[in-house]
N, C-alpha and C. Protein backbone atom coordinates (compact mmCIF):
# COMPACT_ATOMS: atom_id res chain seq x y z
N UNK A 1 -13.34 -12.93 34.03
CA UNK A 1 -13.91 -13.91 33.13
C UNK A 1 -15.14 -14.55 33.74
N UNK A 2 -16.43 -13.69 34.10
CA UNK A 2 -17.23 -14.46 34.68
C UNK A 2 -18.25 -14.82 33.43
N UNK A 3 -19.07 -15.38 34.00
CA UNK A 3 -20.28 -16.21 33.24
C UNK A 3 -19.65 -16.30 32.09
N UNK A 4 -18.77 -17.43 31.58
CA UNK A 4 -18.30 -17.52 30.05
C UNK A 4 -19.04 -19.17 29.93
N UNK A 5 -19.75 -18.93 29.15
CA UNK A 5 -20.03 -20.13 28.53
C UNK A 5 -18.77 -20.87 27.44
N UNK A 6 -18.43 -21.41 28.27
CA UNK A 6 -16.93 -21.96 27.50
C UNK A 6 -17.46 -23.07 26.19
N UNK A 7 -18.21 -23.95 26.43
CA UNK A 7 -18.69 -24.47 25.39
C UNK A 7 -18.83 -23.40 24.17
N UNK A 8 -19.79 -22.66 24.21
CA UNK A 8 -20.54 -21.90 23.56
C UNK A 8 -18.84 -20.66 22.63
N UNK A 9 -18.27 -20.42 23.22
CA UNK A 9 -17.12 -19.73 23.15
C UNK A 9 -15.93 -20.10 22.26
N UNK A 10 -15.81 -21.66 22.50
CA UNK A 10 -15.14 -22.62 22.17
C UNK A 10 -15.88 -23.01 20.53
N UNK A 11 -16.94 -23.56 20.51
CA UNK A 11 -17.81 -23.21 19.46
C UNK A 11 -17.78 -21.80 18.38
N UNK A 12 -17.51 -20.64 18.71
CA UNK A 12 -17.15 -19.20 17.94
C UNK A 12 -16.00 -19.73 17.59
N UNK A 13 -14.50 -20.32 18.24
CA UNK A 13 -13.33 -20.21 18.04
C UNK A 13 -13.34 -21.28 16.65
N UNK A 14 -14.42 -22.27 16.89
CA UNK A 14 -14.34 -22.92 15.50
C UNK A 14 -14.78 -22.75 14.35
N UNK A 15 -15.24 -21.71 14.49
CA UNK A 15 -16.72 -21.52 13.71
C UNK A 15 -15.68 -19.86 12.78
N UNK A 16 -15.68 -19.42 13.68
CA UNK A 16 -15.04 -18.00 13.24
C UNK A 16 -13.49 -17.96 13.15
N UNK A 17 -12.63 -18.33 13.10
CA UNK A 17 -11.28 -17.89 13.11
C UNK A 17 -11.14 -17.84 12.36
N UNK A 18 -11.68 -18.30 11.01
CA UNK A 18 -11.03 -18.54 9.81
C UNK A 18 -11.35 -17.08 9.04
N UNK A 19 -12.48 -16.65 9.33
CA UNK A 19 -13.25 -15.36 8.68
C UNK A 19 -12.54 -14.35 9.32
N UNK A 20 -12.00 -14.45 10.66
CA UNK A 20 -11.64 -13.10 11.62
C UNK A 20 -10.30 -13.20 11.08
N UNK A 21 -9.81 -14.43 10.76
CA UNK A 21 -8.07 -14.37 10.38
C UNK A 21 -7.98 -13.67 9.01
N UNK A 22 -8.92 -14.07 7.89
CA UNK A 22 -9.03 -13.36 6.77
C UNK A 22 -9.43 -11.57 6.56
N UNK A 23 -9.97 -11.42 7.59
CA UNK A 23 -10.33 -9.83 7.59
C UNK A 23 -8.85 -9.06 8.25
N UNK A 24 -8.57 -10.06 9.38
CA UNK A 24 -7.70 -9.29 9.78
C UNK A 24 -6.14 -9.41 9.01
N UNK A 25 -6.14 -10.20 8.48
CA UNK A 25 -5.11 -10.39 7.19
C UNK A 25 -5.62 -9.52 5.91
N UNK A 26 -6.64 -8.99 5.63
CA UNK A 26 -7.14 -7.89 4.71
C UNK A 26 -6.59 -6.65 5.14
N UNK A 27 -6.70 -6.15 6.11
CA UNK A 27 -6.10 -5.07 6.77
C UNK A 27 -5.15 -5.15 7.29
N UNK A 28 -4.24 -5.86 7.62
CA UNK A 28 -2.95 -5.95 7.94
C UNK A 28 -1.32 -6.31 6.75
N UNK A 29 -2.00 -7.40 6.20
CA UNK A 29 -1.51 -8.62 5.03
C UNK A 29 0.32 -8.22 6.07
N UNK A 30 -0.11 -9.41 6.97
CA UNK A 30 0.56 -9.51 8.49
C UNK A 30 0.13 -10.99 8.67
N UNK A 31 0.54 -12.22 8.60
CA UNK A 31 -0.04 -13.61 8.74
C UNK A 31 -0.32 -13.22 10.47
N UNK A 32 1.37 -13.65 11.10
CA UNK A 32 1.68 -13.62 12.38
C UNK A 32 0.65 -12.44 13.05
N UNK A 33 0.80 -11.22 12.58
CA UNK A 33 -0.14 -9.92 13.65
C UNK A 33 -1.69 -10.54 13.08
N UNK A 34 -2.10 -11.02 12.08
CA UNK A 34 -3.23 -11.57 12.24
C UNK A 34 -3.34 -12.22 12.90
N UNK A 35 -2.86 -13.50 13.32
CA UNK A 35 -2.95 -14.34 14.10
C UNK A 35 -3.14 -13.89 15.48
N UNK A 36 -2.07 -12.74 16.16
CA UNK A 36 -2.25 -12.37 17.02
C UNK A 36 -3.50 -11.56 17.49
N UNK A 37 -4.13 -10.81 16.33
CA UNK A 37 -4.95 -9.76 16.96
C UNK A 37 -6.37 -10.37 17.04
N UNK A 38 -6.21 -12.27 15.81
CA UNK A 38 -7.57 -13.04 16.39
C UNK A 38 -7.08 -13.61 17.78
N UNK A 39 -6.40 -13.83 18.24
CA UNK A 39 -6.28 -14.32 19.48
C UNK A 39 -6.87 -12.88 20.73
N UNK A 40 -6.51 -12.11 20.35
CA UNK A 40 -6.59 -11.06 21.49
C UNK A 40 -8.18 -11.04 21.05
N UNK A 41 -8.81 -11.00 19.98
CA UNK A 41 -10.10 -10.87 20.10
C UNK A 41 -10.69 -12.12 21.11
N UNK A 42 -10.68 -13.26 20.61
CA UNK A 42 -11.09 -13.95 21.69
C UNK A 42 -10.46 -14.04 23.21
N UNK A 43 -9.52 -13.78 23.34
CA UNK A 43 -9.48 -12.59 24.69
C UNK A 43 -10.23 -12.36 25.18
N UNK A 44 -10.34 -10.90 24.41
CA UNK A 44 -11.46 -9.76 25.06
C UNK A 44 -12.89 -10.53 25.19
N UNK A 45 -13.02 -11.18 24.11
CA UNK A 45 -15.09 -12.02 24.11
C UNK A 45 -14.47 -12.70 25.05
N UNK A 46 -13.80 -13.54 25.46
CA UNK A 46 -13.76 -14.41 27.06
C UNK A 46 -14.24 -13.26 28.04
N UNK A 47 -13.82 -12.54 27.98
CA UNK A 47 -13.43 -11.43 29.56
C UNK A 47 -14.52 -10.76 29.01
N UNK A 48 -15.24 -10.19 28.16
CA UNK A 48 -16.47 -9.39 28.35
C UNK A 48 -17.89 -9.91 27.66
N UNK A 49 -17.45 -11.71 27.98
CA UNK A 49 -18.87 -12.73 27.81
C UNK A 49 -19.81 -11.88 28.21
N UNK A 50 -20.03 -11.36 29.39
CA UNK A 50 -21.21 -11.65 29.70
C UNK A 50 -21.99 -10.06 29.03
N UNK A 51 -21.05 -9.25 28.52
CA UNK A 51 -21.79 -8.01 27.71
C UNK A 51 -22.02 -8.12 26.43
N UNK A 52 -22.18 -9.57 26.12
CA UNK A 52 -22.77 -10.02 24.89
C UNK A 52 -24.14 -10.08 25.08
N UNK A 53 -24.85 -9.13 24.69
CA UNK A 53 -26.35 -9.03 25.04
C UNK A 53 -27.27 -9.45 23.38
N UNK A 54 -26.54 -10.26 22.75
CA UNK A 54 -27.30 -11.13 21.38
C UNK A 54 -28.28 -10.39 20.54
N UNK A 55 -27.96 -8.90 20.64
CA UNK A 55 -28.55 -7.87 20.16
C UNK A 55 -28.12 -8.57 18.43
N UNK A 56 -27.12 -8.92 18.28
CA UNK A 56 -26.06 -9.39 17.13
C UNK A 56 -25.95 -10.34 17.48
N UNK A 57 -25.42 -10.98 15.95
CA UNK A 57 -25.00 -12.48 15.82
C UNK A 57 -23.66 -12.36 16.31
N UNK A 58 -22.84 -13.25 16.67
CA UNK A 58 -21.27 -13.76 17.68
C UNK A 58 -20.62 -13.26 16.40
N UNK A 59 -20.70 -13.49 14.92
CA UNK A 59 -19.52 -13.22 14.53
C UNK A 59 -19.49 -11.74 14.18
N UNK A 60 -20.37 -11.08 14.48
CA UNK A 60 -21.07 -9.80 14.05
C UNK A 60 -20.03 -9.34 15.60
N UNK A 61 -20.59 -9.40 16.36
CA UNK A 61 -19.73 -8.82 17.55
C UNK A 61 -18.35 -8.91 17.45
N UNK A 62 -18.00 -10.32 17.12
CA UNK A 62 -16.23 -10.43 17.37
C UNK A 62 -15.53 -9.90 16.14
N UNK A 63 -15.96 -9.56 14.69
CA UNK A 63 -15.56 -9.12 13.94
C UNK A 63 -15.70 -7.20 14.93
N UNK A 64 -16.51 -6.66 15.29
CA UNK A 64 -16.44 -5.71 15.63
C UNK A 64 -15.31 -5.32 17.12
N UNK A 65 -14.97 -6.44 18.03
CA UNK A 65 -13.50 -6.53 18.31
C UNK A 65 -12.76 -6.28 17.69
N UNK A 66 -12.38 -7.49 16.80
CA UNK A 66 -11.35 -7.20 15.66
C UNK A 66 -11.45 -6.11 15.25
N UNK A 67 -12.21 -5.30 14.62
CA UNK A 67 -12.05 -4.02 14.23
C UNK A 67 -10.85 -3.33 14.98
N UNK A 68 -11.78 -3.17 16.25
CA UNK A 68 -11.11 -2.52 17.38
C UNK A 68 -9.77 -2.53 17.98
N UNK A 69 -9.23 -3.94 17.76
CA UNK A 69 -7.97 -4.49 17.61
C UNK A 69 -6.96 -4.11 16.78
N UNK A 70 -7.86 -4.39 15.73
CA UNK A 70 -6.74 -3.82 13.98
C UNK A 70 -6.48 -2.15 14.58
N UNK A 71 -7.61 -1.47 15.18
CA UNK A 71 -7.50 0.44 15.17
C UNK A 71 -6.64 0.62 16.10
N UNK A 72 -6.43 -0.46 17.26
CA UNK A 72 -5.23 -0.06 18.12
C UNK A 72 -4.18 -0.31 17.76
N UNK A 73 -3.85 -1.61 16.94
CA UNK A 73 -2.59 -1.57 16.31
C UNK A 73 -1.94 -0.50 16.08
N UNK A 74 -2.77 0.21 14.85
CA UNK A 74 -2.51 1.03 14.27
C UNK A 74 -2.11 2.34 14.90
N UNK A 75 -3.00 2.68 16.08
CA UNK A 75 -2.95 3.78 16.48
C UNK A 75 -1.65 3.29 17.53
N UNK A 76 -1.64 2.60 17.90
CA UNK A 76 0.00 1.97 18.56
C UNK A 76 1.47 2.28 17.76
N UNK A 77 0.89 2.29 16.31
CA UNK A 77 2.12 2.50 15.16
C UNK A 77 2.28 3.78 15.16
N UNK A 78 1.49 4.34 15.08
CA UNK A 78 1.39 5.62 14.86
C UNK A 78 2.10 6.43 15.93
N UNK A 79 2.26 6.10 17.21
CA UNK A 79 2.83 6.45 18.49
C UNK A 79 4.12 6.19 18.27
N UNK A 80 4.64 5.86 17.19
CA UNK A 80 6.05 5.54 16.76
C UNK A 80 6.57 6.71 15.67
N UNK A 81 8.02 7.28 16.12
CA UNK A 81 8.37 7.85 15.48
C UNK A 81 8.55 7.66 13.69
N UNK A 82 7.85 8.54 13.03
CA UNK A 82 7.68 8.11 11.43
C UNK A 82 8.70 9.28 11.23
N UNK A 83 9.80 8.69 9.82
CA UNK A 83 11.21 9.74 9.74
C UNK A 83 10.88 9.35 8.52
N UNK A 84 10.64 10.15 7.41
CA UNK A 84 10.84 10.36 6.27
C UNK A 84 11.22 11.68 5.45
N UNK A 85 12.40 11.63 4.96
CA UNK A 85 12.49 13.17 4.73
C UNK A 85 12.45 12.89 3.28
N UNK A 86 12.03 14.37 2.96
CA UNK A 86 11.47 14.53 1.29
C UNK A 86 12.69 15.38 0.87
N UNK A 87 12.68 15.11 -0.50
CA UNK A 87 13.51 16.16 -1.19
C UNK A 87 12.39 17.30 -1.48
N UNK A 88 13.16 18.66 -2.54
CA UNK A 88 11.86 19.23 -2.91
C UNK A 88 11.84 19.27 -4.09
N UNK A 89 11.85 18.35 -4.63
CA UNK A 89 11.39 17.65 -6.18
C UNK A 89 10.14 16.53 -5.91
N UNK A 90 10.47 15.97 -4.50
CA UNK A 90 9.45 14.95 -4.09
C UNK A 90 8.34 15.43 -3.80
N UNK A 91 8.12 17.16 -3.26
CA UNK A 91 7.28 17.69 -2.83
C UNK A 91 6.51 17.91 -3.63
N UNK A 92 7.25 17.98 -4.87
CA UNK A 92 5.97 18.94 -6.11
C UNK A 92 5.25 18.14 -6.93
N UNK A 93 5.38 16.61 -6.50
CA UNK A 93 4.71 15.67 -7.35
C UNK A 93 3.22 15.55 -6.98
N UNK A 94 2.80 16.03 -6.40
CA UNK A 94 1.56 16.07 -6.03
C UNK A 94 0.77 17.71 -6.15
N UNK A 95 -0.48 17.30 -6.56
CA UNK A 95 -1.64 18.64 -6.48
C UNK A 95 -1.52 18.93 -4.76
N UNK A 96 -2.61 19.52 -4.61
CA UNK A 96 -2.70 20.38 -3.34
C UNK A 96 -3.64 19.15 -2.61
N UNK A 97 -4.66 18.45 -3.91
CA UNK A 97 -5.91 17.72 -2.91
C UNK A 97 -5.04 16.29 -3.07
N UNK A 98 -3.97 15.81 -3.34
CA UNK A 98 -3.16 14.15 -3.17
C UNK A 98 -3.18 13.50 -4.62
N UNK A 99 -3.56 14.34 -5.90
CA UNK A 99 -3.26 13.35 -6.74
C UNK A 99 -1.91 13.70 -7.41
N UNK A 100 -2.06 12.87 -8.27
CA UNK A 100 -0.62 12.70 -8.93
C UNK A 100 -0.56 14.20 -10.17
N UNK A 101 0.45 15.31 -9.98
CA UNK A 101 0.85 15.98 -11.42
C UNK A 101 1.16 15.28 -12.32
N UNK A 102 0.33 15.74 -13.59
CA UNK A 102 0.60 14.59 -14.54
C UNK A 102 1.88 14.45 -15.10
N UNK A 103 2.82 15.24 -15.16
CA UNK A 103 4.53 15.48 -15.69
C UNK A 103 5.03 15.04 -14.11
N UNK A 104 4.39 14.41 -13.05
CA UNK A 104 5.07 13.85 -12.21
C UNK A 104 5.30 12.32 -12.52
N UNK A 105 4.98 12.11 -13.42
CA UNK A 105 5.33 10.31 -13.65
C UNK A 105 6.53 10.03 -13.82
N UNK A 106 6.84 8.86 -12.79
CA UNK A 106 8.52 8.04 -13.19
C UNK A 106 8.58 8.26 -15.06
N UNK A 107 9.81 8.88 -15.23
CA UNK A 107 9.89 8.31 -16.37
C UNK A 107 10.32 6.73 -17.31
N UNK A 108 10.48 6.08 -16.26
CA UNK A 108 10.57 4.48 -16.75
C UNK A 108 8.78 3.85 -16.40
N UNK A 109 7.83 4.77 -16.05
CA UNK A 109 6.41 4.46 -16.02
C UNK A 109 5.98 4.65 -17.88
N UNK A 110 5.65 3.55 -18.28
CA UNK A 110 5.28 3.49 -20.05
C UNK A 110 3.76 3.84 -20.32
N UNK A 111 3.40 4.18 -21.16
CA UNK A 111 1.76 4.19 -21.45
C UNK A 111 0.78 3.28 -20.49
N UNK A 112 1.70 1.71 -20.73
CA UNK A 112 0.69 0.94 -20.29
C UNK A 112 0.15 0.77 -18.42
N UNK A 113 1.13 2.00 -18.05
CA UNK A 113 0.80 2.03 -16.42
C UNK A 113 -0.82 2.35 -16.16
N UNK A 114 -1.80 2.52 -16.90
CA UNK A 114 -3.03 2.74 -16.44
C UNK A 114 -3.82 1.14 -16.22
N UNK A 115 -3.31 0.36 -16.61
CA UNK A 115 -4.14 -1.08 -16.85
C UNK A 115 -2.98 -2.08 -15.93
N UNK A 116 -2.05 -1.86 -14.85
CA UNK A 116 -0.89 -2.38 -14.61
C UNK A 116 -1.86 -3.46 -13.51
N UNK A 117 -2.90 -3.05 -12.72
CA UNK A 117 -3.56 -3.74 -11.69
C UNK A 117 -4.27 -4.62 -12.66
N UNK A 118 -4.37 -4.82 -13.70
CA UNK A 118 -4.83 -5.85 -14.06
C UNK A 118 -3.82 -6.74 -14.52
N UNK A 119 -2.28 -7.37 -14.44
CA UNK A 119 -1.44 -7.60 -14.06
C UNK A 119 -1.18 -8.57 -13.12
N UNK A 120 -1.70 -9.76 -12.54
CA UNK A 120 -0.94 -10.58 -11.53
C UNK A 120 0.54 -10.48 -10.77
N UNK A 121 1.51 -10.20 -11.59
CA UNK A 121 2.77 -9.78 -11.41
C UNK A 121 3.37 -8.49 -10.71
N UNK A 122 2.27 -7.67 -11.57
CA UNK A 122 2.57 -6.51 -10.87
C UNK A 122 1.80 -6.34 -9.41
N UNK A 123 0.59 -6.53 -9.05
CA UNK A 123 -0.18 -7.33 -8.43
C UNK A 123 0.58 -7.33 -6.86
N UNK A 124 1.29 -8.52 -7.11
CA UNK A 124 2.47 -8.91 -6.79
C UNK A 124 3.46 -8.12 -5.46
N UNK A 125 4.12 -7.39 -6.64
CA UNK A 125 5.54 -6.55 -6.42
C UNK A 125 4.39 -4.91 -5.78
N UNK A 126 3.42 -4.82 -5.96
CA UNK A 126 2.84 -3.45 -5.65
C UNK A 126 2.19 -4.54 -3.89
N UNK A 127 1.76 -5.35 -3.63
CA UNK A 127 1.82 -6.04 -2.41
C UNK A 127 2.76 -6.07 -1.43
N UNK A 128 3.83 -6.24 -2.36
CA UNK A 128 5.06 -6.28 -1.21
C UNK A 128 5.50 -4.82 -0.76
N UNK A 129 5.31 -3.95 -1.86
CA UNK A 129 6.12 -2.83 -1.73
C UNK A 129 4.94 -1.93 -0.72
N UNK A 130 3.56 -2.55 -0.47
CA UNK A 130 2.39 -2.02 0.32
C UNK A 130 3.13 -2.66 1.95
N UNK A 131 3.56 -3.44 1.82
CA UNK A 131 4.12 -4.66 3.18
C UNK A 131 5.22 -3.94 3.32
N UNK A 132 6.41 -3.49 3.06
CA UNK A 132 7.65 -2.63 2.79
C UNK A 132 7.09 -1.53 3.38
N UNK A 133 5.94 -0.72 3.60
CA UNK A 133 5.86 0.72 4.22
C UNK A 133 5.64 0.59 5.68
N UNK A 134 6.34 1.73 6.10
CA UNK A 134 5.92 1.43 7.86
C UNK A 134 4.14 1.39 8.26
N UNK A 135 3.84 0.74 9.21
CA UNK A 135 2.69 0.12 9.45
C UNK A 135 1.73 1.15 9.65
N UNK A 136 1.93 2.48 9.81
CA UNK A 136 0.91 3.60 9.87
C UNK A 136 0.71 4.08 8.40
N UNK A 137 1.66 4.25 7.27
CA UNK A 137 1.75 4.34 6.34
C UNK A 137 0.91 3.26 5.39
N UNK A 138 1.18 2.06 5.59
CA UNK A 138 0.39 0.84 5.02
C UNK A 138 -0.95 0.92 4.97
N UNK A 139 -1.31 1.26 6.48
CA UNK A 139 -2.63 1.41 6.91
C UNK A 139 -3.61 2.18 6.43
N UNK A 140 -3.08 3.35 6.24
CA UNK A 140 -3.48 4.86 5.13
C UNK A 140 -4.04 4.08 4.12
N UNK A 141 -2.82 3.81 3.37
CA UNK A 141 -3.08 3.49 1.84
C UNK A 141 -4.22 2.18 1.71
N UNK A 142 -3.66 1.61 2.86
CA UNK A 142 -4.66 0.05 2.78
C UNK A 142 -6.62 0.98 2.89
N UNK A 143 -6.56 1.43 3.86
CA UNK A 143 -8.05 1.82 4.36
C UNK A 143 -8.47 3.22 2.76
N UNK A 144 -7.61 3.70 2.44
CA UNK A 144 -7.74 4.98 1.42
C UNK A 144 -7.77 3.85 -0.04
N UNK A 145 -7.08 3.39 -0.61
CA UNK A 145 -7.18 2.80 -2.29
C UNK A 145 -7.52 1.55 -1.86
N UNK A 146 -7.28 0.53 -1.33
CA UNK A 146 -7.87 -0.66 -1.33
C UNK A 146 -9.49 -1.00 -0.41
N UNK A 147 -9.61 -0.17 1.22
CA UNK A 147 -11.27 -0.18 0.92
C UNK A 147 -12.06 1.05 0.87
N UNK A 148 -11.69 1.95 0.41
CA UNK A 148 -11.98 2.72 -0.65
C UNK A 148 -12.67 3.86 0.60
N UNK A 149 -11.96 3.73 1.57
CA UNK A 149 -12.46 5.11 3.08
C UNK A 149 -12.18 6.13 2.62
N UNK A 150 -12.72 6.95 2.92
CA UNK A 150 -13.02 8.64 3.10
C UNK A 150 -11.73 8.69 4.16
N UNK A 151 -10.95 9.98 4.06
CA UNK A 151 -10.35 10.68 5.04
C UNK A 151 -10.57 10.61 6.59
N UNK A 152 -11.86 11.30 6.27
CA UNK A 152 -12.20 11.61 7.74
C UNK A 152 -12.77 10.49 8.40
N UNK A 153 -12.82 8.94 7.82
CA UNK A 153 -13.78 7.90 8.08
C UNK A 153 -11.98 7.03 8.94
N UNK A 154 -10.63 7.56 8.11
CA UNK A 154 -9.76 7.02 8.27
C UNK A 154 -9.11 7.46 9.85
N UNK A 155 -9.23 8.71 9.62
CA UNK A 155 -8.82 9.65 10.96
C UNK A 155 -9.54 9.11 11.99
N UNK A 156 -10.63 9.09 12.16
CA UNK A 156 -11.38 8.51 13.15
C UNK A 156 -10.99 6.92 13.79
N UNK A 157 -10.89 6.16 12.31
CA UNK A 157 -10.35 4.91 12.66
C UNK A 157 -8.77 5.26 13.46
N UNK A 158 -8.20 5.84 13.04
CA UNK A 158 -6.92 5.52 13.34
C UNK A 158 -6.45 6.91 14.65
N UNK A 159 -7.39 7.40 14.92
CA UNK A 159 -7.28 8.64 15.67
C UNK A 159 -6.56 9.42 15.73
N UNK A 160 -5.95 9.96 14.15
CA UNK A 160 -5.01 10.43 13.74
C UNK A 160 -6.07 12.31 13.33
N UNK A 161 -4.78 12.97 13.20
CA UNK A 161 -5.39 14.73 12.76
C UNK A 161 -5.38 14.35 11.31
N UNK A 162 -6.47 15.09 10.56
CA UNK A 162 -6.52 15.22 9.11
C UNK A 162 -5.19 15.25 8.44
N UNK A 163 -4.05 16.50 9.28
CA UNK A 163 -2.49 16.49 8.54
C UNK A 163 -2.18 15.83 9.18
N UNK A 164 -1.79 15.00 9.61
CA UNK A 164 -1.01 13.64 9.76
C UNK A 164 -1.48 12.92 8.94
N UNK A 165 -2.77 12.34 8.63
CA UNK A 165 -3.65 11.38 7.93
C UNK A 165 -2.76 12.15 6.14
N UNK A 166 -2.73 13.67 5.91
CA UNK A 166 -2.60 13.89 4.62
C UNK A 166 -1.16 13.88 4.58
N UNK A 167 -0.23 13.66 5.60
CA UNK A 167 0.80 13.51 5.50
C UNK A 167 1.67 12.11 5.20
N UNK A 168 0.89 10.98 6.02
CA UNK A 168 1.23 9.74 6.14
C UNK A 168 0.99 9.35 4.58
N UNK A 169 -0.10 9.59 3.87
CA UNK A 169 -0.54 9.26 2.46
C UNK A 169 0.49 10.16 1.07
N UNK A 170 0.74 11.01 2.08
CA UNK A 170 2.01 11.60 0.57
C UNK A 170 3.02 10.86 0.89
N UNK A 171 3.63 10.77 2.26
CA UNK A 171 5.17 10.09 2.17
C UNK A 171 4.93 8.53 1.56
N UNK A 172 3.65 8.15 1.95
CA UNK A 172 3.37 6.78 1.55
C UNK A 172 3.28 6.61 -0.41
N UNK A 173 2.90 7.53 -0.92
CA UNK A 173 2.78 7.54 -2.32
C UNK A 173 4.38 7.68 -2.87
N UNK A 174 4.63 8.34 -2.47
CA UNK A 174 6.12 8.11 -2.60
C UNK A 174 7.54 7.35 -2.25
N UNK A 175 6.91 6.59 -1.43
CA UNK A 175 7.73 5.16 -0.92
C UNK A 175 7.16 4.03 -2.23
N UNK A 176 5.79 4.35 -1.77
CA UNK A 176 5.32 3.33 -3.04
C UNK A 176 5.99 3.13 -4.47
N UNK A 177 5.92 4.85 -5.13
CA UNK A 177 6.40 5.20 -6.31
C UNK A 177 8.22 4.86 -6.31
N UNK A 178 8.69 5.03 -5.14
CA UNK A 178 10.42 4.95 -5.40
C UNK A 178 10.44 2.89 -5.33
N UNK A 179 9.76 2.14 -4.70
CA UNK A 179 9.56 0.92 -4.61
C UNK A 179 8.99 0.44 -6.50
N UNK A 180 8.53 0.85 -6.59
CA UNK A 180 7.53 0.57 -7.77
C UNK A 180 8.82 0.49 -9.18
N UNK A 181 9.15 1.67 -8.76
CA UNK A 181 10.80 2.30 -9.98
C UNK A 181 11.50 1.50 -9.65
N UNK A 182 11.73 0.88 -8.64
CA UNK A 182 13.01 0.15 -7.98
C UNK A 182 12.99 -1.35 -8.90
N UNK A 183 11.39 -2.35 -8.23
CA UNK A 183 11.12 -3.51 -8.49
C UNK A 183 10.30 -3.66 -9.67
N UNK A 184 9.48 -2.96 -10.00
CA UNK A 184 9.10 -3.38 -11.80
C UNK A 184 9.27 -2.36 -12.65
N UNK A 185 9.34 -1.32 -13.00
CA UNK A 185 9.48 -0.59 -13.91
C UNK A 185 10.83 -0.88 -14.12
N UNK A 186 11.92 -0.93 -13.83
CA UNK A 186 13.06 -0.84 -14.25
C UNK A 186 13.41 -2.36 -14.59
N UNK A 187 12.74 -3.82 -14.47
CA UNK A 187 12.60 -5.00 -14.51
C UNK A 187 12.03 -5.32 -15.74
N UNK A 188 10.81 -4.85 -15.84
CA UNK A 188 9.71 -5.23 -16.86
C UNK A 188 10.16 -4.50 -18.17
């Protein structure tokens, strides 16, 4: 921890936590592992002050920690045994490139499932059931439909092989889909 301008440091921690807690709660929707992985960011900016060369603005850098933080998580999860076994009815619900066969729909899914994200409620119950998948699985879907990454933009993040990456996203569509049947379709 040399040359840390602790003032100056102390100053980021007030200035930024609130933005680094929100990003990293975007990619996680984890309060507590947010919390933790802004703490480890300011960590690391303590201990590698002085390779802050102001090329970038402070929150420009420590958001790019955080990045780095959120990708080890992940790639930490991923080092964890993932057990999901498929039936082979589960297998055939999908094309070859990940979308949905169209005679693969729950049949308690009604017409109005194309407009359901506009929905608060459902909203909701499709949040939790995103929080409900194991954390390599989450991550997929979070970085693939919610900020809208490329494959190979995901693999890289998460330093995962293309089939793992196309694997984690089918078992994940289908946790989703048996969650989804479980808590609103069969409710609503």
């Amino acid at each position: 921890m040399n040359n840390i301008n602790r003032t100056e440091l102390s100053d980021w921690v007030r200035q930024y936590t609130k933005d680094l807690l929100a990003r990293a709660f975007s990619k996680t929707a984890d309060y507590n592992l947010s919390e933790d992985l802004v703490q480890e960011t300011f960590l690391a900016a303590a201990e590698n002050f002085s390779s802050f060369n102001r090329e970038s603005q402070p929150k420009t850098w420590l958001m790019g920690i955080l990045k780095n933080k959120i990708a080890e998580h992940f790639r930490q999860a991923l080092k964890k045994n993932i057990t999901t076994s498929l039936s082979p009815e589960q297998i055939s619900f999908f094309f070859n490139n990940g979308s949905w066969l169209q005679n693969a729909r729950s049949k308690t899914w009604g017409a109005d499932a194309k407009n359901l994200t506009d929905d608060p409620a459902f909203n909701t119950v499709f949040d939790q059931c995103i929080e409900h998948l194991p954390v390599a699985m989450s991550a997929c879907i979070r970085l693939k439909f919610l900020d809208e990454k490329k494959g190979n933009q995901i693999c890289e993040e998460l330093a995962i092989s293309p089939a793992n990456y196309w694997q984690l996203i089918h078992r994940a569509k289908l946790q989703l889909r048996s969650c989804l049947d479980k808590n609103w379709f069969k409710h609503s």
